[in-house]
C-alpha atoms as a PDB file:
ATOM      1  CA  UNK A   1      58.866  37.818 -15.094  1.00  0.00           C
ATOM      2  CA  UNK A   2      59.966  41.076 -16.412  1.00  0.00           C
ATOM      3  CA  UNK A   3      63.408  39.955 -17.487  1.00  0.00           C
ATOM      4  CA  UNK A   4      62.153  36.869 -19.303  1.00  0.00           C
ATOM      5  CA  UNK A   5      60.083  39.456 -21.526  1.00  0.00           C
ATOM      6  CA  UNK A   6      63.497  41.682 -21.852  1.00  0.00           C
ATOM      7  CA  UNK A   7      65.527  37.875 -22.757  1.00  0.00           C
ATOM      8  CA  UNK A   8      63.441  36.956 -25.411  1.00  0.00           C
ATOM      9  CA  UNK A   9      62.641  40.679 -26.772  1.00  0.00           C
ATOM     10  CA  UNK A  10      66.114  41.036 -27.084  1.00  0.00           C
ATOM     11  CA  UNK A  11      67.440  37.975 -28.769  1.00  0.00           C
ATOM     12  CA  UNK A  12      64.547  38.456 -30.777  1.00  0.00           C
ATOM     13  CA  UNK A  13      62.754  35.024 -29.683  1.00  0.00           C
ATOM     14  CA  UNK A  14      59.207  37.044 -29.298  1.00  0.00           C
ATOM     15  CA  UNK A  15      57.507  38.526 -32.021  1.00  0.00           C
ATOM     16  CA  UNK A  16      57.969  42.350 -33.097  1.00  0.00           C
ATOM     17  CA  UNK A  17      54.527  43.471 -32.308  1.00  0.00           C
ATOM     18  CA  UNK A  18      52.876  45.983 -30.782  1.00  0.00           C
ATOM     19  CA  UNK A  19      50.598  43.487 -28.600  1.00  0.00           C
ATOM     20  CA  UNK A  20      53.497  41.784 -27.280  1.00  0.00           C
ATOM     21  CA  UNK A  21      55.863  44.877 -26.638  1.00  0.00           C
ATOM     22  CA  UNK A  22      52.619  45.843 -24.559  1.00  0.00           C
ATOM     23  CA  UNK A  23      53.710  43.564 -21.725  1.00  0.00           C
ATOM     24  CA  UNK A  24      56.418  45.941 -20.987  1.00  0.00           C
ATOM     25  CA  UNK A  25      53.742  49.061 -21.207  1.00  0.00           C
ATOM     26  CA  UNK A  26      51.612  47.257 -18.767  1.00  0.00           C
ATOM     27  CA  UNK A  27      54.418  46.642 -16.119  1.00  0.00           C
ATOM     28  CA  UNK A  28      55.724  50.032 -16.115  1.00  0.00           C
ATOM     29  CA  UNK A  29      54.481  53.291 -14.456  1.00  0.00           C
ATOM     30  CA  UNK A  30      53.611  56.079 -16.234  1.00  0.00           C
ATOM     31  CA  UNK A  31      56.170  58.084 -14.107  1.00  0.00           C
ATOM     32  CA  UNK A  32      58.697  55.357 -14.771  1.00  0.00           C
ATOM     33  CA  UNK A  33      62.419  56.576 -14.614  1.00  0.00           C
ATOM     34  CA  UNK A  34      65.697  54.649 -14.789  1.00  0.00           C
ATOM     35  CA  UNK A  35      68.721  55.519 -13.933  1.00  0.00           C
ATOM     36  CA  UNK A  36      71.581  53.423 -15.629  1.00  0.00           C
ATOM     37  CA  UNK A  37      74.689  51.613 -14.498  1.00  0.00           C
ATOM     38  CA  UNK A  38      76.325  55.481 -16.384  1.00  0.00           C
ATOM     39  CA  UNK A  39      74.438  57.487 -14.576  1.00  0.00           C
ATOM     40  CA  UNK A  40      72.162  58.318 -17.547  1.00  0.00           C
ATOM     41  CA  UNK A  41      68.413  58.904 -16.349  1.00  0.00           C
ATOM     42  CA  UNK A  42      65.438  58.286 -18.355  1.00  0.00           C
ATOM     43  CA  UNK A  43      61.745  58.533 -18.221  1.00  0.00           C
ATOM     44  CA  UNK A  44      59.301  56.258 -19.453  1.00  0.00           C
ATOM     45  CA  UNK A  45      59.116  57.514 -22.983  1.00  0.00           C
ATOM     46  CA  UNK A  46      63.060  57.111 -23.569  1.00  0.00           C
ATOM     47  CA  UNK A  47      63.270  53.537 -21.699  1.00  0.00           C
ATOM     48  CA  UNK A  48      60.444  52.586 -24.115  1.00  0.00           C
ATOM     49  CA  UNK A  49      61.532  53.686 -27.368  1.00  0.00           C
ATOM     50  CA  UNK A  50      65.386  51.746 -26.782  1.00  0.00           C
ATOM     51  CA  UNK A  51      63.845  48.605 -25.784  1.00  0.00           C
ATOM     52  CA  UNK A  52      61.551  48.429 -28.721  1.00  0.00           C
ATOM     53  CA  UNK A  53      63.758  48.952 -31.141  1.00  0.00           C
ATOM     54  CA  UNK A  54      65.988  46.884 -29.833  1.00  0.00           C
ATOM     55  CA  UNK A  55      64.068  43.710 -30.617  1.00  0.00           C
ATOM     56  CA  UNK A  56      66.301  40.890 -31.719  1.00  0.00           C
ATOM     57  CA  UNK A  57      69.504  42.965 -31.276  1.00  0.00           C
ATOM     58  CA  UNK A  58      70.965  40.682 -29.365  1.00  0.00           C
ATOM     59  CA  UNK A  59      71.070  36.919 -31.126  1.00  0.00           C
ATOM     60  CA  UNK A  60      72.316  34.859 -28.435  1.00  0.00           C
ATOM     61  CA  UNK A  61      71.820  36.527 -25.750  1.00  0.00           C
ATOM     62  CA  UNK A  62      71.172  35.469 -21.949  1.00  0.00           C
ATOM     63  CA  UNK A  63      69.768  37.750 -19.114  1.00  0.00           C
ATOM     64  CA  UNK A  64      69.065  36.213 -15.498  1.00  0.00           C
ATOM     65  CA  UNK A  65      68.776  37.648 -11.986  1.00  0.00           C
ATOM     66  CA  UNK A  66      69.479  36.153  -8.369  1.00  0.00           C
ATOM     67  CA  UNK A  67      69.924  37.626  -4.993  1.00  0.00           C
ATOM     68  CA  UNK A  68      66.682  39.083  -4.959  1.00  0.00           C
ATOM     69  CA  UNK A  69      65.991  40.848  -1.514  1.00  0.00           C
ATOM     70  CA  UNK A  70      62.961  43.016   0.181  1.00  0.00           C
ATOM     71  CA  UNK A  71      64.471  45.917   1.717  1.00  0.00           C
ATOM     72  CA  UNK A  72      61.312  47.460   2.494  1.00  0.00           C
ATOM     73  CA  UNK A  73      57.877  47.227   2.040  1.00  0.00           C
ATOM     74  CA  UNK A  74      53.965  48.596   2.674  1.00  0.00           C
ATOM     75  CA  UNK A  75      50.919  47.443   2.349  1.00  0.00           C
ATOM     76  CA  UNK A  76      51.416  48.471  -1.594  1.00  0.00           C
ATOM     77  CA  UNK A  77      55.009  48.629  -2.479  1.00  0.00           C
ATOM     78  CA  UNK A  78      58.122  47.272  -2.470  1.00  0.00           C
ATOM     79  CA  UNK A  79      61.924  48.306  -2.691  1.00  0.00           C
ATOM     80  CA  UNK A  80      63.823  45.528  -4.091  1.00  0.00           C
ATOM     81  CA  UNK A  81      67.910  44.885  -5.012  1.00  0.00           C
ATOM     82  CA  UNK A  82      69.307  42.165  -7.020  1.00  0.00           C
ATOM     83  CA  UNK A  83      71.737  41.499  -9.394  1.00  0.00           C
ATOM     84  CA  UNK A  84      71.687  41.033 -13.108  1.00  0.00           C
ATOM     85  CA  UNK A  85      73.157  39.417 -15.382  1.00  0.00           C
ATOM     86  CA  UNK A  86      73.597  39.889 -18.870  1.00  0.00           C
ATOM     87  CA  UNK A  87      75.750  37.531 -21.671  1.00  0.00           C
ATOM     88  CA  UNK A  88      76.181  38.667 -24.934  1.00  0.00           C
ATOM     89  CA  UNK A  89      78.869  38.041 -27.201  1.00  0.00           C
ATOM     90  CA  UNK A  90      81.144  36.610 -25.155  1.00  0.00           C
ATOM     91  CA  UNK A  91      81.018  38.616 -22.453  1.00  0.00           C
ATOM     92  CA  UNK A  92      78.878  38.848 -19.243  1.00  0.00           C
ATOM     93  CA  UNK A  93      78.423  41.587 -17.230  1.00  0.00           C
ATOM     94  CA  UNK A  94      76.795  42.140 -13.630  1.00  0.00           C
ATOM     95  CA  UNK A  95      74.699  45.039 -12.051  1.00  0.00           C
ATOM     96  CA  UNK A  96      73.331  45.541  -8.847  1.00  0.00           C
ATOM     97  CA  UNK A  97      69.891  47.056  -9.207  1.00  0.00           C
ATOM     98  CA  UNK A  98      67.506  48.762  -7.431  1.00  0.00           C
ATOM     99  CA  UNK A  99      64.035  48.594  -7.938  1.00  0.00           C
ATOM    100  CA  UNK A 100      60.512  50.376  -6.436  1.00  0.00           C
ATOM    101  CA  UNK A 101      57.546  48.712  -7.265  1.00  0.00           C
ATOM    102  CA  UNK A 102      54.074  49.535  -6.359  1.00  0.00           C
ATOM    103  CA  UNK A 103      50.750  47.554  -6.168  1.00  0.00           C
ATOM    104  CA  UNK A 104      48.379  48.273  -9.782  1.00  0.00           C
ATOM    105  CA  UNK A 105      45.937  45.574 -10.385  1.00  0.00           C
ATOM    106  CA  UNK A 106      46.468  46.078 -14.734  1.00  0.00           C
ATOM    107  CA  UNK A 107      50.038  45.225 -13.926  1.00  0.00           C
ATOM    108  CA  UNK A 108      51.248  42.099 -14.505  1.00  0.00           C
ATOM    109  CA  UNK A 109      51.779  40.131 -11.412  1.00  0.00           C
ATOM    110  CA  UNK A 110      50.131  43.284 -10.252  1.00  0.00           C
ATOM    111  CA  UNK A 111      53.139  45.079  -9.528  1.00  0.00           C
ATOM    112  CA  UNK A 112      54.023  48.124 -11.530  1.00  0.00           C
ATOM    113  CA  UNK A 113      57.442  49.211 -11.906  1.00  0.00           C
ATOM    114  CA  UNK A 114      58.509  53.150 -10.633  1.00  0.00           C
ATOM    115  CA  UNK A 115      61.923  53.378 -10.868  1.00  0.00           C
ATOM    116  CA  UNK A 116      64.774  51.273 -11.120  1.00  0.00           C
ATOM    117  CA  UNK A 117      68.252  52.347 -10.203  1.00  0.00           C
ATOM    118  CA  UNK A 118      71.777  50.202 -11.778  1.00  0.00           C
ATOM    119  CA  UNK A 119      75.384  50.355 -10.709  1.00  0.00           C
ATOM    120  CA  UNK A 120      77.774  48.423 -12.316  1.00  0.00           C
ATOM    121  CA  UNK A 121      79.547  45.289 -10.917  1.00  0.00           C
ATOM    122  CA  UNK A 122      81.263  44.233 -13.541  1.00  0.00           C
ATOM    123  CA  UNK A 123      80.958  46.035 -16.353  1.00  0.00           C
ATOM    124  CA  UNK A 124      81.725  45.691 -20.300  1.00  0.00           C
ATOM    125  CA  UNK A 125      85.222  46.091 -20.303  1.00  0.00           C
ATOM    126  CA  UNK A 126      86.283  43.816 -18.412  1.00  0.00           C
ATOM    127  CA  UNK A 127      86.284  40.108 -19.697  1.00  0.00           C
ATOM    128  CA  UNK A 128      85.019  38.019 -16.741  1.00  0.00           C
ATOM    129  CA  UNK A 129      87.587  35.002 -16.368  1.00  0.00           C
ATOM    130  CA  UNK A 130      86.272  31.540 -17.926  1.00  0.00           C
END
C-alpha cells in the first residue's frame, strides 16, 4: 500500500498537499531510519523532506514489489524482504529490501514502518536487457 502512495507521489499522479503527503507521516515511525541501496542512512526527518519534494519528479514512472516474505514475526511486528522495482526513463532497476514493521493502530493498515534496509540488485548503471 505504501509503494502505491510512493508511485503516484512520484509521477506526480496525487496531489501536492500536505493532507495527502500525510499518508506517508502516518505509516512511518517516529524513529524511522533507512538505510539505502549506497549505504547512506537517514532518519525520519531526511527520508521525509526527499520524498516530498520529490512530488511529480518522476513523469512516467512505475514502482512495484513481489517476493514478499515473513522472516520473522511477534505478536506486534514483522521483519519482511522483497524486492523492488523501479522504471524510470528507460531504465529499471531492482533492490532487495528489508523492512521492520511494528503494530500502531493510527498506522495505516496498522502497521508502522521502523526501518527499512536496500541493497542493490541491479542498479542504475546497468541497462537491464529488453
Amino acid at each position: 500500500d505504501l509503494h502505491d502512495f510512493f508511485h503516484a507521489w512520484l509521477e506526480g499522479s496525487l496531489p501536492d498537499t500536505d493532507a495527502v503527503f500525510a499518508r506517508f507521516l502516518t505509516a512511518t515511525a517516529p524513529a524511522f531510519t533507512m538505510i539505502s541501496p549506497a549505504g547512506m542512512v537517514t532518519d525520519r526527518a531526511t527520508t521525509t523532506a526527499w520524498i516530498r519534494d520529490a512530488h511529480g519528479d518522476r513523469p512516467n514512472f512505475r514502482l512495484w514489489t513481489d517476493q514478499h516474505r515473513l522472516c520473522a514475526g511477534g505478536d506486534d511486528w514483522a521483519l519482511v524482504t522483497y524486492c523492488e522495482w523501479q522504471e524510470s526513463r528507460g531504465i529499471t532497476t531492482s533492490r532487495l529490501t528489508t523492512a521492520l514493521l511494528v503494530a500502531d493502530a493510527d498506522a495505516p493498515l496498522g502497521l508502522s514502518w521502523v526501518h527499512v534496509h536496500e541493497t542493490w540488485i541491479n542498479p542504475p548503471a546497468i541497462r537491464p536487457e529488453r
